[in-house]
PDB file of N, CA and C in Angstrom:
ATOM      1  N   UNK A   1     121.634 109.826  57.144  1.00  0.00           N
ATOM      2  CA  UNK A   1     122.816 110.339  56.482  1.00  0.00           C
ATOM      3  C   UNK A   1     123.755 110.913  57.539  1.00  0.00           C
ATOM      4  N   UNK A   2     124.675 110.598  57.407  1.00  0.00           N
ATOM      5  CA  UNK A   2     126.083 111.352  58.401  1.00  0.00           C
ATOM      6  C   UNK A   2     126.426 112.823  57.907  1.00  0.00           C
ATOM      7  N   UNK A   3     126.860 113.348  58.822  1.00  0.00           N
ATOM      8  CA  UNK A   3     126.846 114.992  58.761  1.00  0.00           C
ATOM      9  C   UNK A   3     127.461 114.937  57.771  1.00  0.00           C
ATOM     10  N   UNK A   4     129.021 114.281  57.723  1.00  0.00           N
ATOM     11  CA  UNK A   4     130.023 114.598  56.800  1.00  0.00           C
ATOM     12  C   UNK A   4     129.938 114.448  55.188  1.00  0.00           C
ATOM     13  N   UNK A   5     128.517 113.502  55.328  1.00  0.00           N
ATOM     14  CA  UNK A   5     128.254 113.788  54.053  1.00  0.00           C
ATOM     15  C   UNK A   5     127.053 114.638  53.626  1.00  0.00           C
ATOM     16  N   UNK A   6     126.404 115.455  54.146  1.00  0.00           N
ATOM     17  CA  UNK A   6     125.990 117.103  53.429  1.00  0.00           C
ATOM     18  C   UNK A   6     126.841 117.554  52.600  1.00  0.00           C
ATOM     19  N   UNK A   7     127.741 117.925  53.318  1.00  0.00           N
ATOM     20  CA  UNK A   7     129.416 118.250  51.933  1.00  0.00           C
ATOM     21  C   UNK A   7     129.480 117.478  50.923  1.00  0.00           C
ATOM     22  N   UNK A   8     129.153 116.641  50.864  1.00  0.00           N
ATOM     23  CA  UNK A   8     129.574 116.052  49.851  1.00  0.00           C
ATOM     24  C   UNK A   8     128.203 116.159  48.714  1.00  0.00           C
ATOM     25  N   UNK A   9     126.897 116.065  49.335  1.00  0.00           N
ATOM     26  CA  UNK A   9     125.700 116.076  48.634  1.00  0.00           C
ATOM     27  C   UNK A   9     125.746 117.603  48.318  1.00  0.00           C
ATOM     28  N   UNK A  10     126.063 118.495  49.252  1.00  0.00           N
ATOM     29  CA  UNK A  10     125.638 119.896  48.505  1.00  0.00           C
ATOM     30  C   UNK A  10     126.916 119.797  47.331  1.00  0.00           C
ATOM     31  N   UNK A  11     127.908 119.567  47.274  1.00  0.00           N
ATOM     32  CA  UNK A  11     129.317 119.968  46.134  1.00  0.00           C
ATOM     33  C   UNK A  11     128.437 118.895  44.926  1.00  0.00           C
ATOM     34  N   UNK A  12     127.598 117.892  45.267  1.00  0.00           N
ATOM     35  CA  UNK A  12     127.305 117.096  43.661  1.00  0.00           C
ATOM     36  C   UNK A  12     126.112 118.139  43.493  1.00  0.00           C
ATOM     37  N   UNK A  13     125.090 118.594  44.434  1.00  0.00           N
ATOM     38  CA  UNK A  13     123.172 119.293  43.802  1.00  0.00           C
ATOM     39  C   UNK A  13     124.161 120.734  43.563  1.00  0.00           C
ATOM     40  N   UNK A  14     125.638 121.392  44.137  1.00  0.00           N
ATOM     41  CA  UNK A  14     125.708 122.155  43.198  1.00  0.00           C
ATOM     42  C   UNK A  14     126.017 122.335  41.946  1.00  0.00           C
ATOM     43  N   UNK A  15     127.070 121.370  41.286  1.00  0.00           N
ATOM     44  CA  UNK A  15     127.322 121.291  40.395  1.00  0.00           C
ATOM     45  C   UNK A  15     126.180 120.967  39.133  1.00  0.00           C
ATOM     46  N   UNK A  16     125.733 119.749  39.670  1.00  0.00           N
ATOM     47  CA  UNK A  16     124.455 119.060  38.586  1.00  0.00           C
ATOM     48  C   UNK A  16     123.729 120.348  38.708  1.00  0.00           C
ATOM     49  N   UNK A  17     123.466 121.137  39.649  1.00  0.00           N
ATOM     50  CA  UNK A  17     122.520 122.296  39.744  1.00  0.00           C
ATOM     51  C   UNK A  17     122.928 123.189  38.150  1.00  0.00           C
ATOM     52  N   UNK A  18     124.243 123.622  38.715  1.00  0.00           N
ATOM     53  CA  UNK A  18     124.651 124.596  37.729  1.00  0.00           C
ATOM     54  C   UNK A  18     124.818 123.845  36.241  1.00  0.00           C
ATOM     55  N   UNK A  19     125.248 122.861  35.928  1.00  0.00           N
ATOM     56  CA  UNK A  19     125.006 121.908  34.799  1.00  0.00           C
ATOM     57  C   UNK A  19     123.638 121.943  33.970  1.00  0.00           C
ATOM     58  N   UNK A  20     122.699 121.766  34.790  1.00  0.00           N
ATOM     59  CA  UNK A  20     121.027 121.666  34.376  1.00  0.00           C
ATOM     60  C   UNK A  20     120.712 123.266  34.044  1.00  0.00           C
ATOM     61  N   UNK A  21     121.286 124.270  34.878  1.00  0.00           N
ATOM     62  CA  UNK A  21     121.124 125.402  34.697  1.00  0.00           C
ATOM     63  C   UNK A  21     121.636 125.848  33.133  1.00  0.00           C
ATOM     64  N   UNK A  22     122.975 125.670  32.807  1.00  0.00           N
ATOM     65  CA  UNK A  22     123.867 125.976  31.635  1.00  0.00           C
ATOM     66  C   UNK A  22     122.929 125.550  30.314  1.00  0.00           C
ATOM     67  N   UNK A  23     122.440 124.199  30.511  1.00  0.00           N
ATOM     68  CA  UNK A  23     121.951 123.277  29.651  1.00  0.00           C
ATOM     69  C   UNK A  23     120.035 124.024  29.062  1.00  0.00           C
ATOM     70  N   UNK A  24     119.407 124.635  30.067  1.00  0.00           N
ATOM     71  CA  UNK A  24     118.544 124.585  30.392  1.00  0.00           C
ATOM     72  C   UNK A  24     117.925 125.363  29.151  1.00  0.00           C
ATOM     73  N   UNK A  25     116.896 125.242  28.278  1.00  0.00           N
ATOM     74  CA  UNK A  25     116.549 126.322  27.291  1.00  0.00           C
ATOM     75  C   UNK A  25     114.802 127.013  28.071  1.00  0.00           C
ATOM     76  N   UNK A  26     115.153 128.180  28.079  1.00  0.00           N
ATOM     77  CA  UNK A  26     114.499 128.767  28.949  1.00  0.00           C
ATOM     78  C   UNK A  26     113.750 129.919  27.857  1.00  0.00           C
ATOM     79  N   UNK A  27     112.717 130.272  27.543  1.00  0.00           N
ATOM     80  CA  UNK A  27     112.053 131.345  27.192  1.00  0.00           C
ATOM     81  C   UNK A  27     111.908 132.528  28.054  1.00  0.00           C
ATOM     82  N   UNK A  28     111.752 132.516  28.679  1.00  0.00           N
ATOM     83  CA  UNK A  28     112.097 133.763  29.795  1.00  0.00           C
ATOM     84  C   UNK A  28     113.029 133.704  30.634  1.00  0.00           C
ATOM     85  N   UNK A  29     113.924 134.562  30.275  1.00  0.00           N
ATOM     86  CA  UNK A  29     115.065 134.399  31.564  1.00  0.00           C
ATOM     87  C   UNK A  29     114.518 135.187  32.976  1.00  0.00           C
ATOM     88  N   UNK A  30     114.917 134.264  33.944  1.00  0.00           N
ATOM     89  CA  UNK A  30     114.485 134.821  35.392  1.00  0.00           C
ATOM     90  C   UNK A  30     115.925 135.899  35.920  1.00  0.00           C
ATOM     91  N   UNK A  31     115.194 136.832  36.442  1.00  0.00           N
ATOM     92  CA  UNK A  31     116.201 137.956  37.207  1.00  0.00           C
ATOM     93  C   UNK A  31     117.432 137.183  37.913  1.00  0.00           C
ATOM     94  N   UNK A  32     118.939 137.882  37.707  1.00  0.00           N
ATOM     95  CA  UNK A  32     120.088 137.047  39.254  1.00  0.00           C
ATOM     96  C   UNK A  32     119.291 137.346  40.416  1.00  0.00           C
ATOM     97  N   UNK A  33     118.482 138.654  40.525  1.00  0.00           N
ATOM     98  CA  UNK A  33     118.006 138.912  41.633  1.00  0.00           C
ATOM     99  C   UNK A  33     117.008 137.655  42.433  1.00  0.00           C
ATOM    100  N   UNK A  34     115.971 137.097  41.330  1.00  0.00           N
ATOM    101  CA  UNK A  34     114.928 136.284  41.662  1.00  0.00           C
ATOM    102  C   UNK A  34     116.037 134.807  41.909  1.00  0.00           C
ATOM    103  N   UNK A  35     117.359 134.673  41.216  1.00  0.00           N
ATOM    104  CA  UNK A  35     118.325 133.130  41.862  1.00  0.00           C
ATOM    105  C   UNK A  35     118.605 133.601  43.187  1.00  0.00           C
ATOM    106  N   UNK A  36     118.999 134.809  43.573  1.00  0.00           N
ATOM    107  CA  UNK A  36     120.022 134.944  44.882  1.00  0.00           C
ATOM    108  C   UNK A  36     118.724 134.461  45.699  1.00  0.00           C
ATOM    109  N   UNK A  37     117.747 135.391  45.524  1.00  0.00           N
ATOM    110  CA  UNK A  37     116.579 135.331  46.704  1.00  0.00           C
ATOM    111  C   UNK A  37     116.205 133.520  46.741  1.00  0.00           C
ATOM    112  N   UNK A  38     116.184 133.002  45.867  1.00  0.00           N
ATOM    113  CA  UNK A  38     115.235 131.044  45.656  1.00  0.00           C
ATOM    114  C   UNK A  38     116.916 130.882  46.846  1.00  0.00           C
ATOM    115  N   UNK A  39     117.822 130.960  46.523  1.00  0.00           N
ATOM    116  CA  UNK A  39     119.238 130.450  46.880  1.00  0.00           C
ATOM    117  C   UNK A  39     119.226 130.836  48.798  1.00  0.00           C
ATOM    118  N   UNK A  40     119.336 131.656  48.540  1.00  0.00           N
ATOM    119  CA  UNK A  40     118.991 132.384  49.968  1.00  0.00           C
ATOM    120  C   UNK A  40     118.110 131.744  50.852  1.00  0.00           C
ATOM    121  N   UNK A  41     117.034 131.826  50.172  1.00  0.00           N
ATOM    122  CA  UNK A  41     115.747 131.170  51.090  1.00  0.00           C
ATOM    123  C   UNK A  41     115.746 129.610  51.213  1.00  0.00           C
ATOM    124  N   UNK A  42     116.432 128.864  50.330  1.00  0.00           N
ATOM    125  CA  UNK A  42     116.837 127.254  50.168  1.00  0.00           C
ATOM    126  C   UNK A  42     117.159 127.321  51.590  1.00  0.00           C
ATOM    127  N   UNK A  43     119.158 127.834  51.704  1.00  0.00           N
ATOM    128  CA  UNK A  43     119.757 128.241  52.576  1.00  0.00           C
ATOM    129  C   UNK A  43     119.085 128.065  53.667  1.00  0.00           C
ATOM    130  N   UNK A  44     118.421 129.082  54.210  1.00  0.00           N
ATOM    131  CA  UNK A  44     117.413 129.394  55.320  1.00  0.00           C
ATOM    132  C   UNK A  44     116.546 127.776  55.918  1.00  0.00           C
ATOM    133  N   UNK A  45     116.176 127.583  54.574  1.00  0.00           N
ATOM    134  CA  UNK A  45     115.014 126.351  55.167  1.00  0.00           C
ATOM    135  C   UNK A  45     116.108 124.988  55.652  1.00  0.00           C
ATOM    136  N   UNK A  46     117.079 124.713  55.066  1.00  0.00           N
ATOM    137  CA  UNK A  46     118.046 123.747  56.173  1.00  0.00           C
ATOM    138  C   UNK A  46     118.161 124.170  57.472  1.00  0.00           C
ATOM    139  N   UNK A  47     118.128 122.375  57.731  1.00  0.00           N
ATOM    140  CA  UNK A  47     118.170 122.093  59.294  1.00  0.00           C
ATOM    141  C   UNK A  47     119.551 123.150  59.322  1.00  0.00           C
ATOM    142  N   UNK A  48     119.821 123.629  61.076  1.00  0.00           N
ATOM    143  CA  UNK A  48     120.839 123.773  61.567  1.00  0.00           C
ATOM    144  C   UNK A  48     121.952 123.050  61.408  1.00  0.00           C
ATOM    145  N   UNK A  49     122.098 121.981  61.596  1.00  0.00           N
ATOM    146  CA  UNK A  49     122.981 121.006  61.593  1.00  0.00           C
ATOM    147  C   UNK A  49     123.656 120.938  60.107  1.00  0.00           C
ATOM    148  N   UNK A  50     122.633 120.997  58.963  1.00  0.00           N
ATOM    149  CA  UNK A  50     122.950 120.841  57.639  1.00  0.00           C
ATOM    150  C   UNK A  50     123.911 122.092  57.156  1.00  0.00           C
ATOM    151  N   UNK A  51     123.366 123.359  57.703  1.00  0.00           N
ATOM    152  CA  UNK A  51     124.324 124.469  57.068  1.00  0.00           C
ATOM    153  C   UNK A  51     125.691 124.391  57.871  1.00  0.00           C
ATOM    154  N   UNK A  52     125.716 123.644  59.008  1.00  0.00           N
ATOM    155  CA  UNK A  52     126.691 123.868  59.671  1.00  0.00           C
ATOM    156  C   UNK A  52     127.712 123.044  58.914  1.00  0.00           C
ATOM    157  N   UNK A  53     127.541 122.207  58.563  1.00  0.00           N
ATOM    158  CA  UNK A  53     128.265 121.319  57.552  1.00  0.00           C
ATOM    159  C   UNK A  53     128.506 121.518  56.228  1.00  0.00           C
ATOM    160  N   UNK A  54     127.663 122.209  55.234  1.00  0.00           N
ATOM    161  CA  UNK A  54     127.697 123.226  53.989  1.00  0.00           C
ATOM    162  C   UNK A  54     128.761 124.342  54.027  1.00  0.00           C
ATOM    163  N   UNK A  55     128.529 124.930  55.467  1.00  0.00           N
ATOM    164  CA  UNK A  55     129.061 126.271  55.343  1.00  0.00           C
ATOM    165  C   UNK A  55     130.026 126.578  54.825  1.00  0.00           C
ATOM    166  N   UNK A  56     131.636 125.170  55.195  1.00  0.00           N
ATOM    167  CA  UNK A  56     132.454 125.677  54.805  1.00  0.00           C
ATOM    168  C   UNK A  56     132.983 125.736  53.640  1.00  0.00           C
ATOM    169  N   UNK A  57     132.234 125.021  52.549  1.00  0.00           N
ATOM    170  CA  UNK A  57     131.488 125.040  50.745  1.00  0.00           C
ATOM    171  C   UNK A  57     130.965 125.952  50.461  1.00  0.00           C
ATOM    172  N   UNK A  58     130.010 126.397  51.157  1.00  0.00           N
ATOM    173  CA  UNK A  58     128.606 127.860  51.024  1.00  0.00           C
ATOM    174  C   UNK A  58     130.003 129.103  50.703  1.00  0.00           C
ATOM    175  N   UNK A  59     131.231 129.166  51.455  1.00  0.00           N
ATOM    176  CA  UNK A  59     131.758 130.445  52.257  1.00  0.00           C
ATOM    177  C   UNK A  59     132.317 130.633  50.697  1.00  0.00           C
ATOM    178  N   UNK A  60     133.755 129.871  50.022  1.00  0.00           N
ATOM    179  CA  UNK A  60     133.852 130.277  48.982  1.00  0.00           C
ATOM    180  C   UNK A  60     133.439 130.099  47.651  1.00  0.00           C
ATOM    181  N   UNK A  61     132.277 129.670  47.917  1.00  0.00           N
ATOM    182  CA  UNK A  61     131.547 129.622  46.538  1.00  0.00           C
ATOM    183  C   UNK A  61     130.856 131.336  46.349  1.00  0.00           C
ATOM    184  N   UNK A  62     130.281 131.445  47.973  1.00  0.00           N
ATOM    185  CA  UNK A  62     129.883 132.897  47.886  1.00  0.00           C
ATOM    186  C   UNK A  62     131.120 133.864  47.331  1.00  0.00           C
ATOM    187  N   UNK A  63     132.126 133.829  47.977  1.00  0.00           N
ATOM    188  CA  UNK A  63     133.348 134.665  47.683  1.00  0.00           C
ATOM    189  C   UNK A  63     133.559 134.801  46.060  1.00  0.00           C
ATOM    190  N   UNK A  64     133.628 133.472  45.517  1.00  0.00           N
ATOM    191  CA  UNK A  64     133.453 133.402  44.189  1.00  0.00           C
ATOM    192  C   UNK A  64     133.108 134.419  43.164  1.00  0.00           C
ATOM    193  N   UNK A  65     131.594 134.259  43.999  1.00  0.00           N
ATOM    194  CA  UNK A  65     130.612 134.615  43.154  1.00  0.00           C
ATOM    195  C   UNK A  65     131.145 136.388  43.426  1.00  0.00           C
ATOM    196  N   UNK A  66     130.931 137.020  44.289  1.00  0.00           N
ATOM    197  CA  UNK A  66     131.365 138.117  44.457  1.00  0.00           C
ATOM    198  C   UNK A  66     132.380 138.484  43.838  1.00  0.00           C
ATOM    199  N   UNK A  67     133.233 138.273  43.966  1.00  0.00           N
ATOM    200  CA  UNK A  67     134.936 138.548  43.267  1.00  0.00           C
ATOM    201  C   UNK A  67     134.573 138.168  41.683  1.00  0.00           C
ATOM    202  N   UNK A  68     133.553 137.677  41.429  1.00  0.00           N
ATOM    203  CA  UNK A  68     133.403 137.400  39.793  1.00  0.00           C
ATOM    204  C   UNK A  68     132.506 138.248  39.280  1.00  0.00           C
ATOM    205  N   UNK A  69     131.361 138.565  40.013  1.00  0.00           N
ATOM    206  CA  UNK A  69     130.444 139.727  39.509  1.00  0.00           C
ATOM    207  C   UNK A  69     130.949 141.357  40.291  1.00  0.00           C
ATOM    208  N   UNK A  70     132.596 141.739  40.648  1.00  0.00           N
ATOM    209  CA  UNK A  70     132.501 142.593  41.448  1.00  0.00           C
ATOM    210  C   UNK A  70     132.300 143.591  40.084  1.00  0.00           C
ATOM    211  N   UNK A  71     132.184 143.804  39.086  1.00  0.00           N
ATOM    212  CA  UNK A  71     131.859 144.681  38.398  1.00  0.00           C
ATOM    213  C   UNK A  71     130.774 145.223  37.490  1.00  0.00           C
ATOM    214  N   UNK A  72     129.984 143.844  37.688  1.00  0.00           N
ATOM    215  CA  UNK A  72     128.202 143.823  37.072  1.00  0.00           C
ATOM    216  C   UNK A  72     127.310 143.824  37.850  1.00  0.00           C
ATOM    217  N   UNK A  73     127.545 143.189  39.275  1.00  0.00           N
ATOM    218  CA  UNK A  73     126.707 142.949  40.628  1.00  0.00           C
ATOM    219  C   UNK A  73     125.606 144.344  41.044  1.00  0.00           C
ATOM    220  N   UNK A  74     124.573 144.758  40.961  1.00  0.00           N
ATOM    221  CA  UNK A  74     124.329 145.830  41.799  1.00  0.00           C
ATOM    222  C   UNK A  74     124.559 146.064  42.708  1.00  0.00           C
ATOM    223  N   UNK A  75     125.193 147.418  43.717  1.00  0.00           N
ATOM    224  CA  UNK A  75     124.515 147.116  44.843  1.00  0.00           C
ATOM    225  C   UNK A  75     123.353 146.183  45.814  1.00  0.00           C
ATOM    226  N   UNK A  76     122.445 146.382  45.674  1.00  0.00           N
ATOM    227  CA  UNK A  76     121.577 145.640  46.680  1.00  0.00           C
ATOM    228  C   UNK A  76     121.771 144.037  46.018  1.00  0.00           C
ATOM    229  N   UNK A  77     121.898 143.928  45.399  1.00  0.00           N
ATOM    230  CA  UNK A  77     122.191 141.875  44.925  1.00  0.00           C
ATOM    231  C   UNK A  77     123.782 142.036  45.583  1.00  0.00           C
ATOM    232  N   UNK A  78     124.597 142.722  45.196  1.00  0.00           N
ATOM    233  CA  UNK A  78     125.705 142.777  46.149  1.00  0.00           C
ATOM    234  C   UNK A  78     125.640 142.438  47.638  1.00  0.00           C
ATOM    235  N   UNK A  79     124.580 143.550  48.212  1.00  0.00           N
ATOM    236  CA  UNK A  79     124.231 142.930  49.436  1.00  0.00           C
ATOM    237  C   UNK A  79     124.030 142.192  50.293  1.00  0.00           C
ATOM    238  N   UNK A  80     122.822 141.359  49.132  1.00  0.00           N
ATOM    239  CA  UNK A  80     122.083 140.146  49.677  1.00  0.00           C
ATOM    240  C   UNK A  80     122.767 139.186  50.008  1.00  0.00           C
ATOM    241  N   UNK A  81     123.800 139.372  49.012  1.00  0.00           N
ATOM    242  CA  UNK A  81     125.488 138.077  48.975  1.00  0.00           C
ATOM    243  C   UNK A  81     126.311 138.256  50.124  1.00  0.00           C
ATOM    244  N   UNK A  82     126.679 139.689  50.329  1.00  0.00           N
ATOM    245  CA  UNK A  82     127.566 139.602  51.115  1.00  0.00           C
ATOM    246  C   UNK A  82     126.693 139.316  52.541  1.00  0.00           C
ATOM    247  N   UNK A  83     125.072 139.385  53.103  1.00  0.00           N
ATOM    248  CA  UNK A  83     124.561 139.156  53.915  1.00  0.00           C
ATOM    249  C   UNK A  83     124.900 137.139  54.095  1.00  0.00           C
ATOM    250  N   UNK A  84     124.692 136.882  53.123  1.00  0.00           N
ATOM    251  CA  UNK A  84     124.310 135.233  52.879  1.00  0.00           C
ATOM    252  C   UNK A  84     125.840 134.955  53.300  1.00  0.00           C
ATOM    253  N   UNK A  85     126.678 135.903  52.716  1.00  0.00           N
ATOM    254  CA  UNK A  85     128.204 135.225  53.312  1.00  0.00           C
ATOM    255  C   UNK A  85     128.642 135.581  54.787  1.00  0.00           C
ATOM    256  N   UNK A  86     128.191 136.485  55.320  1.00  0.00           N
ATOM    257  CA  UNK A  86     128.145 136.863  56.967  1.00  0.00           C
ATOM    258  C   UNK A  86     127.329 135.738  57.741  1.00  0.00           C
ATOM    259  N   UNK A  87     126.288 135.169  56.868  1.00  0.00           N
ATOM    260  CA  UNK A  87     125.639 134.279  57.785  1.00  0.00           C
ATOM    261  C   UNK A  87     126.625 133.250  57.842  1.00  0.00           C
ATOM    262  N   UNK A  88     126.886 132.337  56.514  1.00  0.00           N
ATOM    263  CA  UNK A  88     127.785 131.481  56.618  1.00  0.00           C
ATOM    264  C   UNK A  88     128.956 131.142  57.078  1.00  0.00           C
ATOM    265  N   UNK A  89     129.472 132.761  56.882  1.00  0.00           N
ATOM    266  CA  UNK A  89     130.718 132.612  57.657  1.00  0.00           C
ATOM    267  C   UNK A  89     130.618 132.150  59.191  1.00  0.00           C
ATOM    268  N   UNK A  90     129.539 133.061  59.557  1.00  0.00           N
ATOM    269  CA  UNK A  90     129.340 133.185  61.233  1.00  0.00           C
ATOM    270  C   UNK A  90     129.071 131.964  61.701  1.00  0.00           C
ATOM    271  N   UNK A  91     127.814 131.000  60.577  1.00  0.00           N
ATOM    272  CA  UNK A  91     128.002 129.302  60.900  1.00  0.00           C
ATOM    273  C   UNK A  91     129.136 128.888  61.213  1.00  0.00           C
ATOM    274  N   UNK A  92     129.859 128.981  60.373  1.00  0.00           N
ATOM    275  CA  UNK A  92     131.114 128.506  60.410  1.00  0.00           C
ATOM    276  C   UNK A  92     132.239 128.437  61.668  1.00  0.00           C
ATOM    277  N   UNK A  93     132.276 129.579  61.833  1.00  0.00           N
ATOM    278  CA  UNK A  93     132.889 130.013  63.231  1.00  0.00           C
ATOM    279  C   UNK A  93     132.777 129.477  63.959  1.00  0.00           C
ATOM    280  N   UNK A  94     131.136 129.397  64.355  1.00  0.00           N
ATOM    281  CA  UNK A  94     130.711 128.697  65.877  1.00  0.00           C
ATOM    282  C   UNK A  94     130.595 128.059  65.838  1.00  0.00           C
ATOM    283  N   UNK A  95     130.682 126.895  64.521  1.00  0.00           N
ATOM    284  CA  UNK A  95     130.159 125.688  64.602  1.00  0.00           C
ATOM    285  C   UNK A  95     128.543 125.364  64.297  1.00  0.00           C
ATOM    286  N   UNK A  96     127.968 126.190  64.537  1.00  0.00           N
ATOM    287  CA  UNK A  96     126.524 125.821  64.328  1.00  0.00           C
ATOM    288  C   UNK A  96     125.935 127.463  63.700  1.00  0.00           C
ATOM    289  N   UNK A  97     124.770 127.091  62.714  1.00  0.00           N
ATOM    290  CA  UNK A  97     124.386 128.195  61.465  1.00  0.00           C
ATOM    291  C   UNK A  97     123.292 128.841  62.133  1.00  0.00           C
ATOM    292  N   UNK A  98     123.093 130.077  62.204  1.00  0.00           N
ATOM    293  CA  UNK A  98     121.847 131.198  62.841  1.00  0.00           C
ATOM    294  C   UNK A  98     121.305 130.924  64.059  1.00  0.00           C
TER     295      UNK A  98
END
């Protein structure tokens, strides 16, 4: 696969992601806390190369999400986000992720 298309595969597994999510009938709902952390740690387990190419998708989707929960978010899930968006951003910057 060519770099340039990560971007393009993460913008379709997010959407269908969040689609399957909406759709999903669930008997126990799982914590935002227990999504950020699965999300986070996804994150983490890509190659270098892959987030470096995500990132600049990762950056305002995170922003998003922040600016949309700035009034339900806890603190510490606040955190974890704005950590996940310092990483990405910082990918971003240099060109290459952690």
């Amino acid at each position: 696969m060519e770099k340039s298309q990560y971007r393009e595969l993460f913008l379709f597994a997010a959407k269908a992601g969040a689609l399957e999510g909406y759709l999903f009938g669930r008997r126990e709902v799982e914590t935002l806390d227990s999504w950020v952390e699965n999300v986070g740690g996804k994150y983490q387990e890509l190659p270098a190369a892959v987030r470096t190419e995500v990132d600049p998708v990762l950056v305002p989707v995170l922003k998003k999400i922040l600016e949309y929960g700035e009034s339900t978010l806890k603190p510490g899930l606040r955190g974890k986000l704005e950590q996940m968006l310092l990483a990405a951003s910082a990918g971003m910057e240099t060109g290459k992720a952690d």
